[in-house]
PDB file of N, CA and C in Angstrom:
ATOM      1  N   UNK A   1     114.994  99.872 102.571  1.00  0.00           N
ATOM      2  CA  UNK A   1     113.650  99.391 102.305  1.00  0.00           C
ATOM      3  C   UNK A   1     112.651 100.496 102.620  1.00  0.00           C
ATOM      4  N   UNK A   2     111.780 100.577 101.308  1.00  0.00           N
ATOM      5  CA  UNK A   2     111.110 101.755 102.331  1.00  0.00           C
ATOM      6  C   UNK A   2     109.806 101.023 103.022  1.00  0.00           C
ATOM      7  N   UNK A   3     109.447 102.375 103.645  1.00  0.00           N
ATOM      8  CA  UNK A   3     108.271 101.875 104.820  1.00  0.00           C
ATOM      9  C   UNK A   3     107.171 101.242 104.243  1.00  0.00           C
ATOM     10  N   UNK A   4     106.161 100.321 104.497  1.00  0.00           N
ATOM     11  CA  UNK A   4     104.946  99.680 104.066  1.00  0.00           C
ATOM     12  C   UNK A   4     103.859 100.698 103.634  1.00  0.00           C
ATOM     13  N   UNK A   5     104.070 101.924 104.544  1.00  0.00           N
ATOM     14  CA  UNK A   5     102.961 102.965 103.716  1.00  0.00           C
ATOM     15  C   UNK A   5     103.017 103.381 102.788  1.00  0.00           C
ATOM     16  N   UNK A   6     104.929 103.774 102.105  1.00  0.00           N
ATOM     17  CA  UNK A   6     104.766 104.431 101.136  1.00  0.00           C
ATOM     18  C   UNK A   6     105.212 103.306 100.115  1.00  0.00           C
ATOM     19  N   UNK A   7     104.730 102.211 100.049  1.00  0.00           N
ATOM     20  CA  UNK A   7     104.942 101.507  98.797  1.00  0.00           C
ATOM     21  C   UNK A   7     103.634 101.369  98.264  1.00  0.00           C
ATOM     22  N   UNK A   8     103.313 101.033  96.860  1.00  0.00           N
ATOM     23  CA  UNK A   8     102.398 100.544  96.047  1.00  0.00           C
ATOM     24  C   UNK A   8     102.154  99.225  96.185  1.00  0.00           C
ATOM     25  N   UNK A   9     101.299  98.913  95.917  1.00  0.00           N
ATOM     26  CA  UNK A   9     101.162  96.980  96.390  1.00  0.00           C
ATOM     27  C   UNK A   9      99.771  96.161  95.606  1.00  0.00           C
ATOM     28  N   UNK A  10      98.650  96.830  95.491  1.00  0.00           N
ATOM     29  CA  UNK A  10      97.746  96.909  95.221  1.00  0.00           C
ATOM     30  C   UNK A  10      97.496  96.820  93.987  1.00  0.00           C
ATOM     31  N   UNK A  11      96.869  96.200  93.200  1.00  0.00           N
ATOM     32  CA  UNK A  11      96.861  95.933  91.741  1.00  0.00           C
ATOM     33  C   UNK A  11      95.802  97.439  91.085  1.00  0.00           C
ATOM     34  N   UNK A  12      95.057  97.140  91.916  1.00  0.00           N
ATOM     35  CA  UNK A  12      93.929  98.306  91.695  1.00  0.00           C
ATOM     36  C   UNK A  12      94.857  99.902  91.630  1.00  0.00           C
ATOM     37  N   UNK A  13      95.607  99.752  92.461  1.00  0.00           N
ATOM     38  CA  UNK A  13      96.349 101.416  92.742  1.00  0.00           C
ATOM     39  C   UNK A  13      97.544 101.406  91.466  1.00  0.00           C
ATOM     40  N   UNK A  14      97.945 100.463  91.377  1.00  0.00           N
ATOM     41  CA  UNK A  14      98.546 100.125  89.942  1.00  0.00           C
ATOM     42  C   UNK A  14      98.330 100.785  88.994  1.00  0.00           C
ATOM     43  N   UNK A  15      97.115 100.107  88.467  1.00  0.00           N
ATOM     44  CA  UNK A  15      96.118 100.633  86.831  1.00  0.00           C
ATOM     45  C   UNK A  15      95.208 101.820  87.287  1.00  0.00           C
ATOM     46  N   UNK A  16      95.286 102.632  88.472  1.00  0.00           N
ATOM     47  CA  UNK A  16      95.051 103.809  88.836  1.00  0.00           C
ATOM     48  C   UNK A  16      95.970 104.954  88.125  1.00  0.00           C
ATOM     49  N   UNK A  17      97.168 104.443  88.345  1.00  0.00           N
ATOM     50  CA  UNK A  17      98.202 105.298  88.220  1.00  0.00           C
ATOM     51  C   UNK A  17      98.611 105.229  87.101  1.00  0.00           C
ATOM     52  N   UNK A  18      98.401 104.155  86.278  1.00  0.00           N
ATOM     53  CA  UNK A  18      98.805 103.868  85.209  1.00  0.00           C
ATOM     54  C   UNK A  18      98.119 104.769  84.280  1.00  0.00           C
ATOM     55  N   UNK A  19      96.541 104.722  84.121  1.00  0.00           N
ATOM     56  CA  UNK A  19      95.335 105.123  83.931  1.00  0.00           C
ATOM     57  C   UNK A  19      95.477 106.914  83.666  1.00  0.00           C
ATOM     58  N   UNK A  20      96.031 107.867  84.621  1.00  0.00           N
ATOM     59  CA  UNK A  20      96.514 109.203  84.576  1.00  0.00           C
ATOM     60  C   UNK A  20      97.152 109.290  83.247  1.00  0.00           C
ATOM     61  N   UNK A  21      97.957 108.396  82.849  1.00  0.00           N
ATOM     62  CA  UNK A  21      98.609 108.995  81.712  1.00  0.00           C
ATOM     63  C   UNK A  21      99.592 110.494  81.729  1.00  0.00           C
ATOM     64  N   UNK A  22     100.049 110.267  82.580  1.00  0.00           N
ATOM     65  CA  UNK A  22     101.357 111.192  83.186  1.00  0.00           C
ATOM     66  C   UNK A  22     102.688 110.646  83.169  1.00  0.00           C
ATOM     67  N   UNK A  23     103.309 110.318  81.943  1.00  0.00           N
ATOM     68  CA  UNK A  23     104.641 109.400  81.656  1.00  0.00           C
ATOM     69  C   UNK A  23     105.710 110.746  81.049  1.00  0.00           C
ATOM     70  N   UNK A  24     106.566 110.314  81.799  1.00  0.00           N
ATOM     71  CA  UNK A  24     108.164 110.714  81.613  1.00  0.00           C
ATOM     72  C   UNK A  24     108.883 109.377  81.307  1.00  0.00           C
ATOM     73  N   UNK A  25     109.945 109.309  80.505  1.00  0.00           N
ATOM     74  CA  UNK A  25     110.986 108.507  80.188  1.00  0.00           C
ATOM     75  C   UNK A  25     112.698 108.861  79.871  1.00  0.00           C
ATOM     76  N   UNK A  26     113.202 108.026  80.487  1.00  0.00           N
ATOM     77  CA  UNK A  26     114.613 108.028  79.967  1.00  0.00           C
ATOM     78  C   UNK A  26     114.732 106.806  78.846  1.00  0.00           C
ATOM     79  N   UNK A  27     116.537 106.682  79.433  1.00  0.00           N
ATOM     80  CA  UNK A  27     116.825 105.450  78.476  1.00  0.00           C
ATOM     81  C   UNK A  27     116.670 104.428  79.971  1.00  0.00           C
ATOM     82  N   UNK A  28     117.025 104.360  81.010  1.00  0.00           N
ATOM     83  CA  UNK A  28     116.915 103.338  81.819  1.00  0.00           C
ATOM     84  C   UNK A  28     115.207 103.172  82.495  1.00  0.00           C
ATOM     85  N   UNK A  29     114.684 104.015  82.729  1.00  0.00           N
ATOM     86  CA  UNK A  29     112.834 104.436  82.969  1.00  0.00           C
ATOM     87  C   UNK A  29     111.996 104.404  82.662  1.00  0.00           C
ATOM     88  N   UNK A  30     110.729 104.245  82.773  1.00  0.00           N
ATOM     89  CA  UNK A  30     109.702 104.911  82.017  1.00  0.00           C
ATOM     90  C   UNK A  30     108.590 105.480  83.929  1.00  0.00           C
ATOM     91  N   UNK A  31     108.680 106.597  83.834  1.00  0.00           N
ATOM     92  CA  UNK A  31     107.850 107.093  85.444  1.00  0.00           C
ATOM     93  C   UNK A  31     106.423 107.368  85.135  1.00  0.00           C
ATOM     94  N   UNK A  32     106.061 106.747  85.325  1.00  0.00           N
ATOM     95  CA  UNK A  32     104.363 107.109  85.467  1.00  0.00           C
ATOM     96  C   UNK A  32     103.694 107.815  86.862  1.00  0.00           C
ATOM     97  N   UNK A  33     103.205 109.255  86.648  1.00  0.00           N
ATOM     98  CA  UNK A  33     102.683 109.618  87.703  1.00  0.00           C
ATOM     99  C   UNK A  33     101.219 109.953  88.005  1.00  0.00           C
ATOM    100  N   UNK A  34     100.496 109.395  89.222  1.00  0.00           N
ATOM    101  CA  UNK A  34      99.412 109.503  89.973  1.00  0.00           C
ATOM    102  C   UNK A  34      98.914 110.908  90.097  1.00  0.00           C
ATOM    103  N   UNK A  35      97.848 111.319  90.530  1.00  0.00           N
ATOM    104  CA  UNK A  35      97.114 112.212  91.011  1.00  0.00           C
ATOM    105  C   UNK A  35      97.973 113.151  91.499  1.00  0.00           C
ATOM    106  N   UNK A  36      97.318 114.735  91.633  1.00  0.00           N
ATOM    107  CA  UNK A  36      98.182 115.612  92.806  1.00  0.00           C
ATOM    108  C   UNK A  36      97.486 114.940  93.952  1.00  0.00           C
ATOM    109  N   UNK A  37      98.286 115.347  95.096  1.00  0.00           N
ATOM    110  CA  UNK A  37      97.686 115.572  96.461  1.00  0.00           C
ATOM    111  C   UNK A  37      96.697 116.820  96.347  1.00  0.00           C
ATOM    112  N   UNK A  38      95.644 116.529  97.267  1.00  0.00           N
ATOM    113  CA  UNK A  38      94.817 117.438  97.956  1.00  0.00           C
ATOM    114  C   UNK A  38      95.821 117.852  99.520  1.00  0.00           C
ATOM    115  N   UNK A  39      95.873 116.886 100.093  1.00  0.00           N
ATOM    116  CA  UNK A  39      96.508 116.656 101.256  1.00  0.00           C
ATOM    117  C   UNK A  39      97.785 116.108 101.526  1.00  0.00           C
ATOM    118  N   UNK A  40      98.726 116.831 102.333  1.00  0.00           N
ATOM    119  CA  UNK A  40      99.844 116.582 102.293  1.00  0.00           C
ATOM    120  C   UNK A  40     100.038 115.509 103.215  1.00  0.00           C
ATOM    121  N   UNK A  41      98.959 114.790 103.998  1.00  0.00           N
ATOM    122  CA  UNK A  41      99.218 114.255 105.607  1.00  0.00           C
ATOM    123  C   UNK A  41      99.441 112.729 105.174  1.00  0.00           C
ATOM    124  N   UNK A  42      99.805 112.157 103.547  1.00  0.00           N
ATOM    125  CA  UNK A  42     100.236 110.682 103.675  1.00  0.00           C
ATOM    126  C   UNK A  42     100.981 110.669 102.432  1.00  0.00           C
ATOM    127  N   UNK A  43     102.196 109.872 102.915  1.00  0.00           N
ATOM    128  CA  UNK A  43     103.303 109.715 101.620  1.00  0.00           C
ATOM    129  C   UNK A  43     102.828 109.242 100.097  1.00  0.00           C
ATOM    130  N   UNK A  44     103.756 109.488  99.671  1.00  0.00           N
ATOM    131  CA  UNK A  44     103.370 109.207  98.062  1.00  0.00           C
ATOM    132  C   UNK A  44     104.113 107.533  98.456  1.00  0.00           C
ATOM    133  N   UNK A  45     103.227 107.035  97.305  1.00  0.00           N
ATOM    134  CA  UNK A  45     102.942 105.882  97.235  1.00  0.00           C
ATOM    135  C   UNK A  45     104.087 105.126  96.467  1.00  0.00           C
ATOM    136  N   UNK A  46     105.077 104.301  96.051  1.00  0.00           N
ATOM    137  CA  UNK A  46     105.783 104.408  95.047  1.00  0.00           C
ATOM    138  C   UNK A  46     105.579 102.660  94.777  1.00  0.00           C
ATOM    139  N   UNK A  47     105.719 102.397  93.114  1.00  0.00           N
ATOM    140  CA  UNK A  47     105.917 100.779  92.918  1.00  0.00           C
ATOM    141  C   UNK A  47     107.329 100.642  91.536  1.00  0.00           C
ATOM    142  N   UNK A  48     107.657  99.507  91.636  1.00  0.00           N
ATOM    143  CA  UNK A  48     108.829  99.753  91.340  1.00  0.00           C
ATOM    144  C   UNK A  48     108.440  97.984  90.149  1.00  0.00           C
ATOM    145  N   UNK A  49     108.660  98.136  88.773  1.00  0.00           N
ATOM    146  CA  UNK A  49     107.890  97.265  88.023  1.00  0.00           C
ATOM    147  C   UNK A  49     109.465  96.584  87.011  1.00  0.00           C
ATOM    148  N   UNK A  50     109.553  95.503  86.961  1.00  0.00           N
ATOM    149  CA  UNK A  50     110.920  94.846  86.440  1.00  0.00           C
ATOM    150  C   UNK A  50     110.064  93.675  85.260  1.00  0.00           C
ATOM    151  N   UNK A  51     110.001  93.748  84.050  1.00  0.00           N
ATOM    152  CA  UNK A  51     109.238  93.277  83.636  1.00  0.00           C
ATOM    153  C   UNK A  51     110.135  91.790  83.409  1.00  0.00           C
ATOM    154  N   UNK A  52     109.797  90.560  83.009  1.00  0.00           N
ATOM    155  CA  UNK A  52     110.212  89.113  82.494  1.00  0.00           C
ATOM    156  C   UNK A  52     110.862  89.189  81.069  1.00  0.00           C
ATOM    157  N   UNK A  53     110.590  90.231  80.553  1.00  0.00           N
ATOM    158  CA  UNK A  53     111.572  90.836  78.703  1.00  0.00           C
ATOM    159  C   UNK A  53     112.448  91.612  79.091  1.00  0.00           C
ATOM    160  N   UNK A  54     112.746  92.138  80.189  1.00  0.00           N
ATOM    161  CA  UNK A  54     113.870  92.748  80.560  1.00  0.00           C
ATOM    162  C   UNK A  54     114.920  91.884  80.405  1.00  0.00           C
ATOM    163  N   UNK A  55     114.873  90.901  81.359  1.00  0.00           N
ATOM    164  CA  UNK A  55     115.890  89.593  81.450  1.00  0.00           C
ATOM    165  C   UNK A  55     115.154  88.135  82.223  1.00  0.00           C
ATOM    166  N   UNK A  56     115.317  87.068  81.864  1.00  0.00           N
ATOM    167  CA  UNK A  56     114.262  86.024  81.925  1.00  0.00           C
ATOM    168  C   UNK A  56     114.986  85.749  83.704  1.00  0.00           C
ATOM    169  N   UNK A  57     116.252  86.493  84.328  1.00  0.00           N
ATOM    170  CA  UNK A  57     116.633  85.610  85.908  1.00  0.00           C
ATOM    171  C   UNK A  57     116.001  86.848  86.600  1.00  0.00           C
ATOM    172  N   UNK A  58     115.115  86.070  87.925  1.00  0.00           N
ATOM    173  CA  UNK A  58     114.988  87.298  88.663  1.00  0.00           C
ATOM    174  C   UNK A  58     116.142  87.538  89.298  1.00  0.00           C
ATOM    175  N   UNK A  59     117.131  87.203  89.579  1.00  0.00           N
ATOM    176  CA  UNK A  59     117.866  88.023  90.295  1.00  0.00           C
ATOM    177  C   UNK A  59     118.587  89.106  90.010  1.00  0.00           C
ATOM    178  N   UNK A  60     118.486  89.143  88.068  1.00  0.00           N
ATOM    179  CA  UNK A  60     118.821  90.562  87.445  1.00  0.00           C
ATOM    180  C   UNK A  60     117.818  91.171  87.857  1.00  0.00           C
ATOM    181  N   UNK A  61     116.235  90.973  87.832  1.00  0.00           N
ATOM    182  CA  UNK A  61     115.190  91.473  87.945  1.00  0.00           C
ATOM    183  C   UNK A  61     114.937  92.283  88.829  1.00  0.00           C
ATOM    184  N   UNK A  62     115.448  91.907  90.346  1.00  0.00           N
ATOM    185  CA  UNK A  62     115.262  92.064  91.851  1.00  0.00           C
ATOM    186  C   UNK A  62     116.003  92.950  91.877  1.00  0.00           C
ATOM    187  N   UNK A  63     117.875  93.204  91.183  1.00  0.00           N
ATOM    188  CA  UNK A  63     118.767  93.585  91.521  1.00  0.00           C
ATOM    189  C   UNK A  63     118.442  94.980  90.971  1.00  0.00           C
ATOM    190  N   UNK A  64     117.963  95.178  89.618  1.00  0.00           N
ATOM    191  CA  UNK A  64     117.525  96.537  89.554  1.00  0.00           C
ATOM    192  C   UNK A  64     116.325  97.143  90.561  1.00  0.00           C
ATOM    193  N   UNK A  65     115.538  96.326  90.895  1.00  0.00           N
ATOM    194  CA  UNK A  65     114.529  97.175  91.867  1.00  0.00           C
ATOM    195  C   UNK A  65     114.911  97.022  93.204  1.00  0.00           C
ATOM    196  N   UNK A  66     115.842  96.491  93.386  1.00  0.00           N
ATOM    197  CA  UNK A  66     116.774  96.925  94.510  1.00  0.00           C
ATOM    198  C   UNK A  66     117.665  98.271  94.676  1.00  0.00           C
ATOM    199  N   UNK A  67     117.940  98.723  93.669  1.00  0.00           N
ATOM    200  CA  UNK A  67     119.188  99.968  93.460  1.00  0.00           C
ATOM    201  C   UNK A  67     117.946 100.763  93.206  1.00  0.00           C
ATOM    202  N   UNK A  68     117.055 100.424  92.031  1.00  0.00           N
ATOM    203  CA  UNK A  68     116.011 101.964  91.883  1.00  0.00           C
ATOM    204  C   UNK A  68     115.373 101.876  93.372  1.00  0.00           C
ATOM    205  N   UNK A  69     114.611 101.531  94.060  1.00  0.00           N
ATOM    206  CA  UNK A  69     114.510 101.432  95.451  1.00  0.00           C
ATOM    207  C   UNK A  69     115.253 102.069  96.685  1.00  0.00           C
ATOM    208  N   UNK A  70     116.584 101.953  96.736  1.00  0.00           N
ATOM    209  CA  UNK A  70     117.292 102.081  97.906  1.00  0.00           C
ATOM    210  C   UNK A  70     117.985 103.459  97.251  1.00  0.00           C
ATOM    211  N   UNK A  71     117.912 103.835  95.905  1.00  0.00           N
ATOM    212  CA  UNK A  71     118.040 105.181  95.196  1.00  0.00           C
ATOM    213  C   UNK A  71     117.023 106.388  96.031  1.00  0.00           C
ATOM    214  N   UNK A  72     115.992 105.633  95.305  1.00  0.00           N
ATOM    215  CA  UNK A  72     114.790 106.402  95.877  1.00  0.00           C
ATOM    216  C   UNK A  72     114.790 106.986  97.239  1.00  0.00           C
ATOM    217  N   UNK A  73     114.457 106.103  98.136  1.00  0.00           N
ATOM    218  CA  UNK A  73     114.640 106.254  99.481  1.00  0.00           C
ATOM    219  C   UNK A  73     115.968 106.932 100.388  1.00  0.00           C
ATOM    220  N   UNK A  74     116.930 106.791  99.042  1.00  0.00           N
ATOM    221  CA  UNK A  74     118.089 107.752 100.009  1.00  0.00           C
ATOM    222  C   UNK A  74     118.139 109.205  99.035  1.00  0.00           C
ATOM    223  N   UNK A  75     117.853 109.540  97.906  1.00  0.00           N
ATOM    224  CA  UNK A  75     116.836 110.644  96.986  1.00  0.00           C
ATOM    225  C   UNK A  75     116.267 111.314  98.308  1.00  0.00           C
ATOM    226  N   UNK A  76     114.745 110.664  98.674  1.00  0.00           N
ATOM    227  CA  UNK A  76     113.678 111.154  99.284  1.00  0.00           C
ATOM    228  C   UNK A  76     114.546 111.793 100.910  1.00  0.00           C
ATOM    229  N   UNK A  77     115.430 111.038 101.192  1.00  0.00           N
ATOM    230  CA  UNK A  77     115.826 111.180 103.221  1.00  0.00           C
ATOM    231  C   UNK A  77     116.845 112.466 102.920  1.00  0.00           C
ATOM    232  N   UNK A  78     117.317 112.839 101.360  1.00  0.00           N
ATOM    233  CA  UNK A  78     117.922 114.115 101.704  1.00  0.00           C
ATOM    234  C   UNK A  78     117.854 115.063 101.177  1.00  0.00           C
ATOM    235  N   UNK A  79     116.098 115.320 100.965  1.00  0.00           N
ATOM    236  CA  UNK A  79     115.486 115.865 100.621  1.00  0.00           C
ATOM    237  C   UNK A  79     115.641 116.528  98.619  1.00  0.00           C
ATOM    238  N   UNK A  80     116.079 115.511  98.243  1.00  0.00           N
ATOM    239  CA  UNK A  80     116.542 115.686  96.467  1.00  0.00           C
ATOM    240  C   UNK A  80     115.061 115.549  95.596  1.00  0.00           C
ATOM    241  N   UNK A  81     114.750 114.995  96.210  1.00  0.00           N
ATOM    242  CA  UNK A  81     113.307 114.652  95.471  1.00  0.00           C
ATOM    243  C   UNK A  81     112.214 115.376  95.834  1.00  0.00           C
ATOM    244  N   UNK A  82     111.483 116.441  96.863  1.00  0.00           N
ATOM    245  CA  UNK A  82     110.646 116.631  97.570  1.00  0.00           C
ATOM    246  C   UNK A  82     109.217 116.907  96.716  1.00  0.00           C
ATOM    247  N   UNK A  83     109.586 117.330  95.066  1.00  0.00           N
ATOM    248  CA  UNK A  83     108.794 117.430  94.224  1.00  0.00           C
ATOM    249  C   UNK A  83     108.128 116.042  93.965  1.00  0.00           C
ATOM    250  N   UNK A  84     108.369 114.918  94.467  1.00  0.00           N
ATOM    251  CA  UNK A  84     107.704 113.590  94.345  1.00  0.00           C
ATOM    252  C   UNK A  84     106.599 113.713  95.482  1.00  0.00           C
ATOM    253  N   UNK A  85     106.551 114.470  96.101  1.00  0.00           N
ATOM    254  CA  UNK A  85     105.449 114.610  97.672  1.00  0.00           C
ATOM    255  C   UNK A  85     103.959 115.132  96.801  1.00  0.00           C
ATOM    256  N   UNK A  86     104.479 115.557  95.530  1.00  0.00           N
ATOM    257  CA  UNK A  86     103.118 116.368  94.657  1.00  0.00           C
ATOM    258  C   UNK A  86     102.266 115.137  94.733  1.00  0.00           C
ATOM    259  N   UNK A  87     102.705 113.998  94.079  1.00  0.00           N
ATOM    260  CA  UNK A  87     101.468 113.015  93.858  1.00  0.00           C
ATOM    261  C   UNK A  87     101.398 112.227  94.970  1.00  0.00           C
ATOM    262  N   UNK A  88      99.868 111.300  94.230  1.00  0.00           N
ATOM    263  CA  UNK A  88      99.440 110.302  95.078  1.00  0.00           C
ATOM    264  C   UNK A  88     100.593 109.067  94.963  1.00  0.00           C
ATOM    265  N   UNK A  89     101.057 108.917  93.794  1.00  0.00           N
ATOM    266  CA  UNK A  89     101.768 107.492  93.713  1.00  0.00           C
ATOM    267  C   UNK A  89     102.697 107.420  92.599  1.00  0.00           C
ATOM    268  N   UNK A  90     103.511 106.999  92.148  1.00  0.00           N
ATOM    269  CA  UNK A  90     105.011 107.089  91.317  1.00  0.00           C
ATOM    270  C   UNK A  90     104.943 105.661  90.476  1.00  0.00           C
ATOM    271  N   UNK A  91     105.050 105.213  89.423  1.00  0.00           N
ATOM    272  CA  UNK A  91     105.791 103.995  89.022  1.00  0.00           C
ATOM    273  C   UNK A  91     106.799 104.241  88.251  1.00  0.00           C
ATOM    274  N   UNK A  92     108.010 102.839  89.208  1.00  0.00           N
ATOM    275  CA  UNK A  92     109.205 103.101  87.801  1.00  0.00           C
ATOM    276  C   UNK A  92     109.193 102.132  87.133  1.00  0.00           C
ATOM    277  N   UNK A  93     108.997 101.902  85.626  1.00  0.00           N
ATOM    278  CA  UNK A  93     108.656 100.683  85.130  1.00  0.00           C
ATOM    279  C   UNK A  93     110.613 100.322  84.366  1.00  0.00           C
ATOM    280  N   UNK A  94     111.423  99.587  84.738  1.00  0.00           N
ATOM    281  CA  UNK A  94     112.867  99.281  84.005  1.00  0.00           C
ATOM    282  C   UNK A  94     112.259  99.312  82.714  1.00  0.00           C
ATOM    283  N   UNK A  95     113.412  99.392  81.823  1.00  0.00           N
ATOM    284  CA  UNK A  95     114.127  99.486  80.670  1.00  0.00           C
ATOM    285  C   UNK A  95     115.005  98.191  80.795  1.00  0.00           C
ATOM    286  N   UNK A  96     115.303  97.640  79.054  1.00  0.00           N
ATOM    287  CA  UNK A  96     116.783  96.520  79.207  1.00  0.00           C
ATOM    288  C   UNK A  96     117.759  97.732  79.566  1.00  0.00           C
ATOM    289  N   UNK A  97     118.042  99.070  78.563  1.00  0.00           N
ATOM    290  CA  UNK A  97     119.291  99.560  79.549  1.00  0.00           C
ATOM    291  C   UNK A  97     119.521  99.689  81.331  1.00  0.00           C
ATOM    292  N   UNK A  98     119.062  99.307  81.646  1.00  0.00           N
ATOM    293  CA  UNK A  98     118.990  99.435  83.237  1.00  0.00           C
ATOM    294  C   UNK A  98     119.525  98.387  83.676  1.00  0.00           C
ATOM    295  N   UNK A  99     119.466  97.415  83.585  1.00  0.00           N
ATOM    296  CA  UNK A  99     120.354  95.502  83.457  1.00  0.00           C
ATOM    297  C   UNK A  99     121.850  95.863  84.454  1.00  0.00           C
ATOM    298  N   UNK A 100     122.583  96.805  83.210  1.00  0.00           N
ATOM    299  CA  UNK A 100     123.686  96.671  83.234  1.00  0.00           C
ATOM    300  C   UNK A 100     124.085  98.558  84.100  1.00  0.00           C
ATOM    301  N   UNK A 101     123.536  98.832  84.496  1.00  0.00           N
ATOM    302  CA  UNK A 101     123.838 100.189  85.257  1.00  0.00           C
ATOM    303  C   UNK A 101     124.563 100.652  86.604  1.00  0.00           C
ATOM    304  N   UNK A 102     124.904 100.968  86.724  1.00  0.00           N
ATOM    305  CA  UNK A 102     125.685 101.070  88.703  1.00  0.00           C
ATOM    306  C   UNK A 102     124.634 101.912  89.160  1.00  0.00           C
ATOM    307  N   UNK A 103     125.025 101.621  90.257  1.00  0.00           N
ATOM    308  CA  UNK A 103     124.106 102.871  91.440  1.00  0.00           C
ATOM    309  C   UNK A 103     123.986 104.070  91.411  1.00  0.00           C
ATOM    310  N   UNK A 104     124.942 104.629  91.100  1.00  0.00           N
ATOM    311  CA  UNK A 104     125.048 106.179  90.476  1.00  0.00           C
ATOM    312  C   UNK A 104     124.569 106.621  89.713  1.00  0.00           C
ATOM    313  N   UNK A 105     124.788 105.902  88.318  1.00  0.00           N
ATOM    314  CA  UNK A 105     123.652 106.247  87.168  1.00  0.00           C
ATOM    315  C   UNK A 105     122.122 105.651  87.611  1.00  0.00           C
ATOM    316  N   UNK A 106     121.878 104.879  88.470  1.00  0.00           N
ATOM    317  CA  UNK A 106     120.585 104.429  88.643  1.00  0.00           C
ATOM    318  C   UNK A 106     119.546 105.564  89.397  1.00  0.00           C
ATOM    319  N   UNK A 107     120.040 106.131  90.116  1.00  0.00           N
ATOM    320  CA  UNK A 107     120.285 107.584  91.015  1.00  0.00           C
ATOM    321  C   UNK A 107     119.752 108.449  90.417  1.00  0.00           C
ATOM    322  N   UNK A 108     120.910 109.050  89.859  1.00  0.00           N
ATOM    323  CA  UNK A 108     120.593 110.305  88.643  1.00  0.00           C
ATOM    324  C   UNK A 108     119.601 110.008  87.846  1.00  0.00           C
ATOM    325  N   UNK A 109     119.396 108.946  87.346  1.00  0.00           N
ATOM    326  CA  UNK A 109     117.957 108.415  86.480  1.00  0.00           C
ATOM    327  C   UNK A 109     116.865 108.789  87.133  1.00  0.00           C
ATOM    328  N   UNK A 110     116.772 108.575  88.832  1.00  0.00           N
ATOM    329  CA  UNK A 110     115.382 108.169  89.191  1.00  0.00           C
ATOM    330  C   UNK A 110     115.410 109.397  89.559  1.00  0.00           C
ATOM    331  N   UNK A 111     116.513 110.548  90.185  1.00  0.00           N
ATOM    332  CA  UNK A 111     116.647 111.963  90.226  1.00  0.00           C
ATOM    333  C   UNK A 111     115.902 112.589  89.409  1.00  0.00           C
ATOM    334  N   UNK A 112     116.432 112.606  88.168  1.00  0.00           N
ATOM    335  CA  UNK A 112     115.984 113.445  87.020  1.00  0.00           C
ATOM    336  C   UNK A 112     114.661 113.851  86.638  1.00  0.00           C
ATOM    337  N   UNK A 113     114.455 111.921  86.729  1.00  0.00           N
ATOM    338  CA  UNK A 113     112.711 111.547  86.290  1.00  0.00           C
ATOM    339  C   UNK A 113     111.741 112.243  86.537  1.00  0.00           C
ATOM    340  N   UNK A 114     111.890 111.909  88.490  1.00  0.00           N
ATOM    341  CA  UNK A 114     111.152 112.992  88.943  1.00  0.00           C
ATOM    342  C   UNK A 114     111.116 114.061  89.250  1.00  0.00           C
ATOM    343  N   UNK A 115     111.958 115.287  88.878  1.00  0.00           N
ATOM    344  CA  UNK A 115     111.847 116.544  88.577  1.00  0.00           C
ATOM    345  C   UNK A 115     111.545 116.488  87.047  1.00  0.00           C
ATOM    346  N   UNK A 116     111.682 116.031  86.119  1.00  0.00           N
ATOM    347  CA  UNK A 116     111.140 116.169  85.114  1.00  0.00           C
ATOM    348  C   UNK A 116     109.235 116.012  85.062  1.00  0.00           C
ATOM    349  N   UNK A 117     109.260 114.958  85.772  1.00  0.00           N
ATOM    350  CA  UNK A 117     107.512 114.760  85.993  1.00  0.00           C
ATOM    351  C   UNK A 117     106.770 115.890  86.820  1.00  0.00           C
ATOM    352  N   UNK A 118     107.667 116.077  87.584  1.00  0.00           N
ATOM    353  CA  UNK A 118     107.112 117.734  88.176  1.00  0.00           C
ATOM    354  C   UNK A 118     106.893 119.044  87.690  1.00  0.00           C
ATOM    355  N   UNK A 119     107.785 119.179  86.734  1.00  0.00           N
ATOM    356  CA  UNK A 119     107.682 120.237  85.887  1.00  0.00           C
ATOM    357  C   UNK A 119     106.993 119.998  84.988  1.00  0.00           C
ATOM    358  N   UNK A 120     106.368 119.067  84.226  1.00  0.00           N
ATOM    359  CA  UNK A 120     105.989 118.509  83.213  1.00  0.00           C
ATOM    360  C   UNK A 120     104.880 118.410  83.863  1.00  0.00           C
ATOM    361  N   UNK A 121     103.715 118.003  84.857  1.00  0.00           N
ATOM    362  CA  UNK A 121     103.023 117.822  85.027  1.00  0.00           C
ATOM    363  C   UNK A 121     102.225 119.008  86.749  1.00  0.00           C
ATOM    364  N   UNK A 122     102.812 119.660  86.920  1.00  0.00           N
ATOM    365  CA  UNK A 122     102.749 119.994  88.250  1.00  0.00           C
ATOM    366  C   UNK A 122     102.807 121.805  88.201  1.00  0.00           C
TER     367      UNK A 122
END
């Protein structure tokens, strides 16, 4: 789980981030990224978005933003991601291919993304 600071929560910080128009995509993704930092002294923000056309049960719903989530956070603790520290805030919005994915490929997805958004935008 990650910590309460670095999650997104906020509807407003949402359509902030949304708003940048800084999108990368796969087939399981779509990453939308926030602002650079000025300041390095508070985590990037991250929200994690499972839409109701994906699949109508949340518990498919939950189960992917459970794996992109606990991806993320074990990404970020060994240091794979550190190019995500650039922005203010991250969204991963699912894909239907994502439904049916394991942890591994869920991984490498959210891996990729964001070095792709870094180079692409940074």
């Amino acid at each position: 789980m990650l910590k309460r600071e670095q999650r997104l929560t906020s509807r407003r910080a949402f359509g902030a981030t949304y708003n940048q128009k800084r999108v990368v995509s796969d087939e399981n993704f779509v990453l939308y990224g926030g602002r650079n930092k000025e300041e390095q002294n508070y985590p990037t923000r991250v929200g994690f978005v499972v839409s109701k056309k994906i699949h109508k049960r949340a518990v498919k719903r939950n189960k992917i933003k459970r794996l992109a989530r606990e991806s993320y956070r074990v990404l970020q603790k060994n240091g794979e991601i550190q190019q995500s520290q650039r922005f203010q805030s991250l969204i991963f919005v699912a894909r239907t291919q994502a439904i049916d994915k394991k942890y591994i490929e869920i991984c490498s997805s959210v891996k990729n993304l964001v070095q792709l958004l870094a180079i692409k935008y940074f």
